[in-house]
N, C-alpha and C. Protein backbone atom coordinates (compact mmCIF):
# COMPACT_ATOMS: atom_id res chain seq x y z
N UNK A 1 -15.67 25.89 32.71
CA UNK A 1 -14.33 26.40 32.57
C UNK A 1 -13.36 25.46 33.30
N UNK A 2 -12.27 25.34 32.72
CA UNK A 2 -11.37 24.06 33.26
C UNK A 2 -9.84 25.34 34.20
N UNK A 3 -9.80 24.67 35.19
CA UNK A 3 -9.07 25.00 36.68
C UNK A 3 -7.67 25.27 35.66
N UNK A 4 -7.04 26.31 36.54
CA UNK A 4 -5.57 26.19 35.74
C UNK A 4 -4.68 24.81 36.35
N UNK A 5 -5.15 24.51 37.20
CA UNK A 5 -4.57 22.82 37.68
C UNK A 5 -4.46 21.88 36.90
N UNK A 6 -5.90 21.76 35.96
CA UNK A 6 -5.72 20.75 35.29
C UNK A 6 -5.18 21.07 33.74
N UNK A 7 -4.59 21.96 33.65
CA UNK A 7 -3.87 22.64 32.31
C UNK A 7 -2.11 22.12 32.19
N UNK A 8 -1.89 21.27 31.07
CA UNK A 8 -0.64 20.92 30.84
C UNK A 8 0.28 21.57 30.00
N UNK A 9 1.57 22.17 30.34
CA UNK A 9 2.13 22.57 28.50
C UNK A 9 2.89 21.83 28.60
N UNK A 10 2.91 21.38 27.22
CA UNK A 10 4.25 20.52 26.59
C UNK A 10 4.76 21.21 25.31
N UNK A 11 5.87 20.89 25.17
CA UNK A 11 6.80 21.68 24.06
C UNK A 11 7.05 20.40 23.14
N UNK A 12 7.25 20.65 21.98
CA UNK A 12 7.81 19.54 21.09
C UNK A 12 8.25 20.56 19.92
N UNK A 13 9.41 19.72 18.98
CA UNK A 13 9.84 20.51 17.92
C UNK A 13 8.51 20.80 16.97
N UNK A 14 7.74 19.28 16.55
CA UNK A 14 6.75 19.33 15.88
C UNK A 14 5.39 18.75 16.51
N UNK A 15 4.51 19.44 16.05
CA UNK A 15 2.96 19.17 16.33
C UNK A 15 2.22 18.48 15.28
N UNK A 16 1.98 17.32 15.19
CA UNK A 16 1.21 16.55 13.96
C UNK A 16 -0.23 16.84 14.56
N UNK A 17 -1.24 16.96 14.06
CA UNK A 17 -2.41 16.82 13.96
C UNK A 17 -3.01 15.35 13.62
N UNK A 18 -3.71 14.70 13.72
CA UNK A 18 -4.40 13.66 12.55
C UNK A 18 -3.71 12.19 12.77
N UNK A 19 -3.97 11.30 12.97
CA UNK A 19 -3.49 10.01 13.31
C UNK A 19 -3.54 8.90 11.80
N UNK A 20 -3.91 9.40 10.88
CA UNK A 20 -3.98 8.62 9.49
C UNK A 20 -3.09 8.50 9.27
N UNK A 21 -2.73 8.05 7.65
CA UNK A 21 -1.96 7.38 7.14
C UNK A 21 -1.03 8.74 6.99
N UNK A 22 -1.40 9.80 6.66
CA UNK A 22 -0.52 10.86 6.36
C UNK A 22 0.35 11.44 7.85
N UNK A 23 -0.93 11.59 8.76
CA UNK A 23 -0.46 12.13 9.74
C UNK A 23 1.16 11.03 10.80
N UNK A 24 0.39 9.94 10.12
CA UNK A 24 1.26 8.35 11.04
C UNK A 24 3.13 8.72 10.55
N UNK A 25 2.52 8.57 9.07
CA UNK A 25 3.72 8.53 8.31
C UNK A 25 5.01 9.19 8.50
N UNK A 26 4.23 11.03 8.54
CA UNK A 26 4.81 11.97 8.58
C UNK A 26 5.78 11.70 10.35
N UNK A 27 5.01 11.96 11.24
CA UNK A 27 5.42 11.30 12.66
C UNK A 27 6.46 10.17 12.49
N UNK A 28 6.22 9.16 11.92
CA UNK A 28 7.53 8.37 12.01
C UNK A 28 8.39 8.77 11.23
N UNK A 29 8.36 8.86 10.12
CA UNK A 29 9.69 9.57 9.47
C UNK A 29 10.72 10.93 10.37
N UNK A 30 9.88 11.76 10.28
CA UNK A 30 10.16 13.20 11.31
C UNK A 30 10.88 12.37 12.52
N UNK A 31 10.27 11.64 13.36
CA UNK A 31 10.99 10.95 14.67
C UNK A 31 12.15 10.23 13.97
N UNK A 32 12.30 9.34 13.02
CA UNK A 32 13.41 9.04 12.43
C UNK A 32 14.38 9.59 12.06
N UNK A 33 14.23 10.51 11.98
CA UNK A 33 15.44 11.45 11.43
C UNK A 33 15.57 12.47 12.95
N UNK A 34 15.48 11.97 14.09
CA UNK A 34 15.90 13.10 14.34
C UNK A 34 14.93 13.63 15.23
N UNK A 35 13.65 14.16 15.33
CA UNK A 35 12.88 15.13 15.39
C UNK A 35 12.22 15.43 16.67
N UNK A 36 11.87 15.90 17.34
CA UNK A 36 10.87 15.01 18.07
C UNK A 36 9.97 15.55 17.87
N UNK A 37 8.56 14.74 17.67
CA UNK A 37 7.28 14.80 17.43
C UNK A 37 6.13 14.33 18.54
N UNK A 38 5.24 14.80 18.71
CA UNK A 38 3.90 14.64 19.10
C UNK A 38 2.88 14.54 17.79
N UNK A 39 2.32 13.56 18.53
CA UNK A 39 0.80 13.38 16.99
C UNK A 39 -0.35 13.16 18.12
N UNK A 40 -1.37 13.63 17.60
CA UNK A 40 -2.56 14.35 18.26
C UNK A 40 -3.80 13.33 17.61
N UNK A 41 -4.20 12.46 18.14
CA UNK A 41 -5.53 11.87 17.51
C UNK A 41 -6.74 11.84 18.17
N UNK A 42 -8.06 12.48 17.68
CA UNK A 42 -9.05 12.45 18.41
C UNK A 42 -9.42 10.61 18.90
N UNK A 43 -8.74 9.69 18.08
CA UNK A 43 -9.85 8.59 18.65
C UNK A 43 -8.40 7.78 18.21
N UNK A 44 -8.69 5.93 17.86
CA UNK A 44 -7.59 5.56 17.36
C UNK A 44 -6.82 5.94 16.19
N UNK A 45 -5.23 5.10 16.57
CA UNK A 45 -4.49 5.52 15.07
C UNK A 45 -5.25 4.88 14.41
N UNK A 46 -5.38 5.77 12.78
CA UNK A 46 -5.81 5.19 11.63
C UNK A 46 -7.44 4.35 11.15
N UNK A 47 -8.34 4.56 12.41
CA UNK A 47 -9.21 4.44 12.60
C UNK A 47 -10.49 4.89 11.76
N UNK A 48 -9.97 5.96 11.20
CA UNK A 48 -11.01 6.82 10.42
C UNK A 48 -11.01 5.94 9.42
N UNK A 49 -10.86 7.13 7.84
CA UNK A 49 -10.54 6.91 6.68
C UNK A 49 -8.99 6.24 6.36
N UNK A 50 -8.51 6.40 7.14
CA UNK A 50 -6.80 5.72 6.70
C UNK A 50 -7.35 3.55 7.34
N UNK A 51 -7.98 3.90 8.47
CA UNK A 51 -8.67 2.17 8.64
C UNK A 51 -9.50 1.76 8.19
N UNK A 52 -10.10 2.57 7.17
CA UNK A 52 -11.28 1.61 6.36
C UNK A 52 -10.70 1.51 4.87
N UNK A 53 -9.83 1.51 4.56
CA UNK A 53 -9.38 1.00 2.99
C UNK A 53 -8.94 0.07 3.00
N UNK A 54 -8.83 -0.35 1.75
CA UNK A 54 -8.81 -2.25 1.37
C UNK A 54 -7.16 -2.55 1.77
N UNK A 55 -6.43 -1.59 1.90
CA UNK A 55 -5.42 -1.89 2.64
C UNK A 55 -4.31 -2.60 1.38
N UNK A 56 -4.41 -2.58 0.41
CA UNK A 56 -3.79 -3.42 -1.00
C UNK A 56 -3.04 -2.29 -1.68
N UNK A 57 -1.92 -2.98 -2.16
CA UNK A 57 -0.86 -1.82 -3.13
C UNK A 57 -0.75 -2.92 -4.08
N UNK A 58 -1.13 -2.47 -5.49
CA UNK A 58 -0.72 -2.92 -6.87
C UNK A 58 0.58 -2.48 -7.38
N UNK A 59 1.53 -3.77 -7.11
CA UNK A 59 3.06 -2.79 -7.32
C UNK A 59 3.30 -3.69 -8.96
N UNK A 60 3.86 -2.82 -9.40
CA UNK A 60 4.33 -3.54 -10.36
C UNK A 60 5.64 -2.99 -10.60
N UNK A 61 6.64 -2.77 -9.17
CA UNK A 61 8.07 -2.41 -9.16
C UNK A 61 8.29 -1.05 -9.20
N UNK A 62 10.12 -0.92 -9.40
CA UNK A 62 10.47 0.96 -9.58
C UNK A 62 10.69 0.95 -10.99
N UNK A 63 10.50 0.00 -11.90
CA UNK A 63 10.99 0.46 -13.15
C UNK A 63 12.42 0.96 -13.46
N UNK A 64 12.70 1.04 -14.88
CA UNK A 64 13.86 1.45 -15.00
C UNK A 64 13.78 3.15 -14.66
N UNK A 65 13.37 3.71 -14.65
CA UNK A 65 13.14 5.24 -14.78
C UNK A 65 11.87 5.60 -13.34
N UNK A 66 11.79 5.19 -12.06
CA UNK A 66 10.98 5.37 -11.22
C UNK A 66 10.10 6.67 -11.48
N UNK A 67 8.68 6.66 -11.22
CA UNK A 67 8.00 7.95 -11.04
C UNK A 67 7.20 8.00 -10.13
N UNK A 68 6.18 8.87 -10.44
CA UNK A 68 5.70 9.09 -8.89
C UNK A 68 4.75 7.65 -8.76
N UNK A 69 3.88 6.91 -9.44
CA UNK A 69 3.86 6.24 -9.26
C UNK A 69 3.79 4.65 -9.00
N UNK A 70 5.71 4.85 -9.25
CA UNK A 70 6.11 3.67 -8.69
C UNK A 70 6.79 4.16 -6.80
N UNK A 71 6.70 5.43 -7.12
CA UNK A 71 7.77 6.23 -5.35
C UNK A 71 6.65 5.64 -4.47
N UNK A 72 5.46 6.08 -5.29
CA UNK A 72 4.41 6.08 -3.58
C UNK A 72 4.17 4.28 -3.65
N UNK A 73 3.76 3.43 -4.86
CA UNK A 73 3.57 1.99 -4.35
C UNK A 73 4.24 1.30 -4.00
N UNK A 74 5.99 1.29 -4.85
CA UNK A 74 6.77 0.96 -3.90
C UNK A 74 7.81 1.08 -2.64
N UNK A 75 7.44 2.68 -2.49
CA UNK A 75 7.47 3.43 -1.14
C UNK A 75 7.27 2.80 -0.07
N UNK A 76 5.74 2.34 -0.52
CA UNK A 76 4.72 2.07 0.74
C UNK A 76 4.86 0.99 0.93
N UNK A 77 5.57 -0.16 0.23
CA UNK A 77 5.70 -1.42 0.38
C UNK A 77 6.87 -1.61 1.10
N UNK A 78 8.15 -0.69 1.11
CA UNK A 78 9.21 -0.77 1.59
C UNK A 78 8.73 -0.42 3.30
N UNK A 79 8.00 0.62 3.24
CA UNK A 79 7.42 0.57 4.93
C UNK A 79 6.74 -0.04 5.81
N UNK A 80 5.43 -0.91 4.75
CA UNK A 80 5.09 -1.83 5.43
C UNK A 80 5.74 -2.78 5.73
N UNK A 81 7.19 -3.42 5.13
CA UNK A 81 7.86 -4.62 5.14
C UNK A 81 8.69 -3.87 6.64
N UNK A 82 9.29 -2.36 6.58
CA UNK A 82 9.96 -2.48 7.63
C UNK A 82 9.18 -2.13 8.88
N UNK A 83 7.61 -1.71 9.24
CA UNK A 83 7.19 -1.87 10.03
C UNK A 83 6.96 -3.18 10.69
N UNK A 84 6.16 -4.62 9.90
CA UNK A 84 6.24 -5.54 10.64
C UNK A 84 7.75 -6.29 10.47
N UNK A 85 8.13 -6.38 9.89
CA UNK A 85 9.46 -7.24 9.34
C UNK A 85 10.79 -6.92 10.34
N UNK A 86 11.02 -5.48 10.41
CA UNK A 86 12.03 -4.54 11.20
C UNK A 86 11.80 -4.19 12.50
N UNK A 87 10.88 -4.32 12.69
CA UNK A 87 10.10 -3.07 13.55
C UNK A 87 9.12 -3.68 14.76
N UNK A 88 8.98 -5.32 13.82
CA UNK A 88 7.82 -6.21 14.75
C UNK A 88 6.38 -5.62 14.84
N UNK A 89 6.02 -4.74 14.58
CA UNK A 89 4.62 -4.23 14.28
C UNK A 89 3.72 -5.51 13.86
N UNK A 90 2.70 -6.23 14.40
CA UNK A 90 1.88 -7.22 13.71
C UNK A 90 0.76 -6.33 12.48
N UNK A 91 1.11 -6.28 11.68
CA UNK A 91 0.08 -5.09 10.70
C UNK A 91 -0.56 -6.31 9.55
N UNK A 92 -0.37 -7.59 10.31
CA UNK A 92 -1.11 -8.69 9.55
C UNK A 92 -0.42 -8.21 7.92
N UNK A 93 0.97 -7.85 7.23
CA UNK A 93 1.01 -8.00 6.31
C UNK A 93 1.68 -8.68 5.28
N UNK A 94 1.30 -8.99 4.71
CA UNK A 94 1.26 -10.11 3.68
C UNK A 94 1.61 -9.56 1.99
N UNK A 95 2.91 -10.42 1.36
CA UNK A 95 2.85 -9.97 0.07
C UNK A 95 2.68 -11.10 -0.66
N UNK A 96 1.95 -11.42 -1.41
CA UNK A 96 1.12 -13.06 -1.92
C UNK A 96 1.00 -12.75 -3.26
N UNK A 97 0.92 -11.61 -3.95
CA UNK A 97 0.53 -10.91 -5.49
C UNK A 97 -0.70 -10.96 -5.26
N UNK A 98 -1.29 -10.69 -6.37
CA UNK A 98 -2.86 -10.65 -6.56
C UNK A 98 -3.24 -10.70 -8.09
N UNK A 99 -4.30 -10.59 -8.54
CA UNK A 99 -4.75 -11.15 -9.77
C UNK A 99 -5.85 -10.48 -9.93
N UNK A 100 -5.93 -9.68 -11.21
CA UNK A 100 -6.99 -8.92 -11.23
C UNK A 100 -7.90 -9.27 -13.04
N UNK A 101 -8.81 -9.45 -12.66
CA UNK A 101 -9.73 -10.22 -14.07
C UNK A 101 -9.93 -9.44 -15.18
N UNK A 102 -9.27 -9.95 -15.98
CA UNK A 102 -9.90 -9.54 -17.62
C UNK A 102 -11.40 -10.43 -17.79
N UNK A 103 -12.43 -9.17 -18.18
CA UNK A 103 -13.58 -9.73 -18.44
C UNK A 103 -13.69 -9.92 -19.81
N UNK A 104 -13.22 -9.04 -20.74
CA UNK A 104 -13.67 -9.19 -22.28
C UNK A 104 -12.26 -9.32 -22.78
N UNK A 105 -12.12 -9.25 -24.33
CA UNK A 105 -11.03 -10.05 -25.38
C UNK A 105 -10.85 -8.76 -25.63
N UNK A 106 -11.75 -7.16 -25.75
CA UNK A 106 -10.94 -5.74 -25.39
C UNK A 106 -10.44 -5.14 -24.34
N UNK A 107 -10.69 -5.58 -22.77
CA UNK A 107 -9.87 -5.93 -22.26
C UNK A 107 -8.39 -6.09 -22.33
N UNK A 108 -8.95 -7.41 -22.76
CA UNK A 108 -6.88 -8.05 -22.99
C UNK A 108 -6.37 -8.03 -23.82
N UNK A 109 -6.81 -7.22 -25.10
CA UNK A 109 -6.14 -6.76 -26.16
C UNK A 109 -5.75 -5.35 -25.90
N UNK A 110 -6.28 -4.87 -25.07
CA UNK A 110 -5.34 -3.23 -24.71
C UNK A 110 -4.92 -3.60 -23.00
N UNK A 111 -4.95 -4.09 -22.81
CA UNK A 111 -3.92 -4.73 -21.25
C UNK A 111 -3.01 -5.58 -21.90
N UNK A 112 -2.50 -6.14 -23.34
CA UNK A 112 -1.73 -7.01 -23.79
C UNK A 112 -0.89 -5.84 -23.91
N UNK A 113 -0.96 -4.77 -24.54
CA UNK A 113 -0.29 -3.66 -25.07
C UNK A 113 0.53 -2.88 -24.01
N UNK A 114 -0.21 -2.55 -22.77
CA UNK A 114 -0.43 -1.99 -21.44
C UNK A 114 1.01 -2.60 -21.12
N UNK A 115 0.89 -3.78 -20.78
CA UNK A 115 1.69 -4.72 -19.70
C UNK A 115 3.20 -4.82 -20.89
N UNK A 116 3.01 -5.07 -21.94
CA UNK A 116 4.24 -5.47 -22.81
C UNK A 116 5.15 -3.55 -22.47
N UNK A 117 4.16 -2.83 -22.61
CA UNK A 117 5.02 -0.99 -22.34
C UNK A 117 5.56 -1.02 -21.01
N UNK A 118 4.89 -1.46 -19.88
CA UNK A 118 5.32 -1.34 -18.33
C UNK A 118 6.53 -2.07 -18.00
N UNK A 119 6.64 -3.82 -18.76
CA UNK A 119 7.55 -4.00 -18.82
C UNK A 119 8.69 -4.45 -19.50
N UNK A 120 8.45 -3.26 -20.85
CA UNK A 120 9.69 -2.53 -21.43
C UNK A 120 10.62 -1.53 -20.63
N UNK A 121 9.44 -1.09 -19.51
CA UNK A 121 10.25 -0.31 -18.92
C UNK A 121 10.76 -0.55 -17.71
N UNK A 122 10.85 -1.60 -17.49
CA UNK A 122 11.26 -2.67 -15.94
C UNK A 122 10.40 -2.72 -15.33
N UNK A 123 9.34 -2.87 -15.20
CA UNK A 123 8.27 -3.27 -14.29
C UNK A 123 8.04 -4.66 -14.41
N UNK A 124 7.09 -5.33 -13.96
CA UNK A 124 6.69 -6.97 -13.25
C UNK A 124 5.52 -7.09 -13.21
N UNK A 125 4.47 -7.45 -14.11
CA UNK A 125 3.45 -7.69 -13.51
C UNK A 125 3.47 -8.86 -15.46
N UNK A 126 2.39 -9.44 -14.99
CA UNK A 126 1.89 -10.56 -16.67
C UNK A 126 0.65 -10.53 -16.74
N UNK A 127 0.38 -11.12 -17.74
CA UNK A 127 -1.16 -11.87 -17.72
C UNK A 127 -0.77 -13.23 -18.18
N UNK A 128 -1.77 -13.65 -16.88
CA UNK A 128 -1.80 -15.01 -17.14
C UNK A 128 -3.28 -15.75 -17.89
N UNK A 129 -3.22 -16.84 -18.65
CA UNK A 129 -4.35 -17.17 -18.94
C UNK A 129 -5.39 -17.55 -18.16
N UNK A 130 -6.46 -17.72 -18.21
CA UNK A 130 -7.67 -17.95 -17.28
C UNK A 130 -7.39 -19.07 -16.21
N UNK A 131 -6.89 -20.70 -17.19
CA UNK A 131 -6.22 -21.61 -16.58
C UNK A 131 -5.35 -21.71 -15.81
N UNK A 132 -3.98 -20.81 -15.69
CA UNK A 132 -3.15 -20.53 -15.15
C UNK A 132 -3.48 -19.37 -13.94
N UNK A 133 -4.29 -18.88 -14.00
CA UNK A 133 -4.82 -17.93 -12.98
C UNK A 133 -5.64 -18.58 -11.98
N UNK A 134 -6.43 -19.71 -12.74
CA UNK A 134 -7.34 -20.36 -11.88
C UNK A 134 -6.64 -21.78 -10.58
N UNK A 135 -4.95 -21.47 -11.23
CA UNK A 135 -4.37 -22.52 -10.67
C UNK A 135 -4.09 -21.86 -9.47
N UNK A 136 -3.60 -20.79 -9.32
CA UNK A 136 -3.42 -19.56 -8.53
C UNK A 136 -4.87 -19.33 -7.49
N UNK A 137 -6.00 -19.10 -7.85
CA UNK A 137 -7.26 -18.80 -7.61
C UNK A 137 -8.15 -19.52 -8.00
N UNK A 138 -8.79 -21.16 -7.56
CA UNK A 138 -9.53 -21.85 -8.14
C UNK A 138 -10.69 -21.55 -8.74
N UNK A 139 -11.33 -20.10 -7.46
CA UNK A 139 -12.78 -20.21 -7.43
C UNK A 139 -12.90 -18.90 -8.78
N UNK A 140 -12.07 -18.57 -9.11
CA UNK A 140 -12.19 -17.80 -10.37
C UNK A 140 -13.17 -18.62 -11.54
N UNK A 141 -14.06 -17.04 -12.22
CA UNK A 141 -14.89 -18.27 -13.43
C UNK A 141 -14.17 -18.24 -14.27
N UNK A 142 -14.67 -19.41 -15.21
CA UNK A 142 -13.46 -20.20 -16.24
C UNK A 142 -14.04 -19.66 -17.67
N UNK A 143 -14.73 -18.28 -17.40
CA UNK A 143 -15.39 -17.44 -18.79
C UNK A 143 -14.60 -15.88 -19.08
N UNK A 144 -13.40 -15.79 -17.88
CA UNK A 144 -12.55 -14.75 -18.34
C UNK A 144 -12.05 -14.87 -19.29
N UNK A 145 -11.39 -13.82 -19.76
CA UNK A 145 -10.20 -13.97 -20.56
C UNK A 145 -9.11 -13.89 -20.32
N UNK A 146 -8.68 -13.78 -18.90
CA UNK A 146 -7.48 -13.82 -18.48
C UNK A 146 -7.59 -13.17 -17.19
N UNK A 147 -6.24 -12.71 -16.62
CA UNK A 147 -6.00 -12.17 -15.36
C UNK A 147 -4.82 -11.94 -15.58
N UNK A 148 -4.43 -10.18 -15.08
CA UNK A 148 -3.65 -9.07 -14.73
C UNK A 148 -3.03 -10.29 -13.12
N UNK A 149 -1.60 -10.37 -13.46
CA UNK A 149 -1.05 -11.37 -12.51
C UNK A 149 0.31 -9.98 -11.96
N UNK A 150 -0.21 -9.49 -10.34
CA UNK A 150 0.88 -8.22 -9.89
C UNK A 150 1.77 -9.73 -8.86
N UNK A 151 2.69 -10.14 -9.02
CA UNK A 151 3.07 -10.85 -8.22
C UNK A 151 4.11 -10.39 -7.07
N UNK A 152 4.04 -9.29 -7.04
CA UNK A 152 4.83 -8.21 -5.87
C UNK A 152 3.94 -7.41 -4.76
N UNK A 153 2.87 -8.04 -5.49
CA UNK A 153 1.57 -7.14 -4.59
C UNK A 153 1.47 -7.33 -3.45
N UNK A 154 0.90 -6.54 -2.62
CA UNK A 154 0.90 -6.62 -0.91
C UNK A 154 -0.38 -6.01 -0.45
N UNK A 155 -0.49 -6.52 0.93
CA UNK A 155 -1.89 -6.03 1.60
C UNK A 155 -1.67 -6.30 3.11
N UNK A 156 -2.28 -5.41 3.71
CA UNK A 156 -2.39 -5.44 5.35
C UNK A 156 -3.66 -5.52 5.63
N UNK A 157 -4.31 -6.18 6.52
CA UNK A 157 -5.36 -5.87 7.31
C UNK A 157 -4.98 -4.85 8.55
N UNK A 158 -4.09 -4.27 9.46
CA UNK A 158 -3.87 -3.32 10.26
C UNK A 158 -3.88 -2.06 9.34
């Protein structure tokens, strides 16, 4: 049984639970506006399941007509830029695009279709040919049929 000595109360407007990506988020926003918050983590921030993902957002913009999701990828890109960018946070992040492989010629005959609809509707992303991808990515094999080119794409290692 623990002494009433070593018993603390603290008051706060809000009580976050959870140190992830949800719990992080919520905490800084809430403190941004205003709030004051406490966030509660058994171990490090983001350590769990929010620190073991590949850490990558496939943006391909807000489009002319934004939905949900373009809110959450390019949401999340607007926060990571103002955490390290604004904010000085080192969250190691980086926006470089990325390139994702067409293996077959059905493939890139319904990703030809795909990409020409996304950006009809203001979005950003191409396909580039194998050659042109490989200029980008040498060690790519030269038996694709192309590559999904997100050139807005971003990734953190933090």
């Amino acid at each position: 049984m623990i002494a009433d000595e070593n018993k603390v109360n603290i008051t706060t407007e809000i009580l976050i639970i959870g140190g992830g990506i949800t719990g992080t988020s919520a905490a800084f926003f809430l403190a941004q506006s205003g709030h004051e918050v406490i966030l509660l983590e058994r171990n490090e921030i983001a350590s769990e399941a929010s620190g073991l993902n590949a850490g990558t957002l496939w943006q391909t913009g807000w489009g002319t007509q934004p939905d949900l999701s373009s809110t959450l990828s390019m949401g999340s890109l607007e926060i990571l830029q103002t955490l390290q960018l604004d904010l000085g946070y080192d969250i190691e992040f980086r926006q470089s695009g990325a390139l994702k492989a067409i293996q077959t010629e059905e493939q890139l005959d319904f990703l030809q279709i795909e990409v020409q609809d996304l950006n009809s509707r203001g979005h950003s992303l191409n396909i580039l040919t194998t050659q042109d991808a490989r200029s980008i990515e040498p060690e790519l094999g030269s038996k694709l049929s192309g590559c999904l080119y997100y050139y807005q794409d971003a990734y953190t290692i933090h």
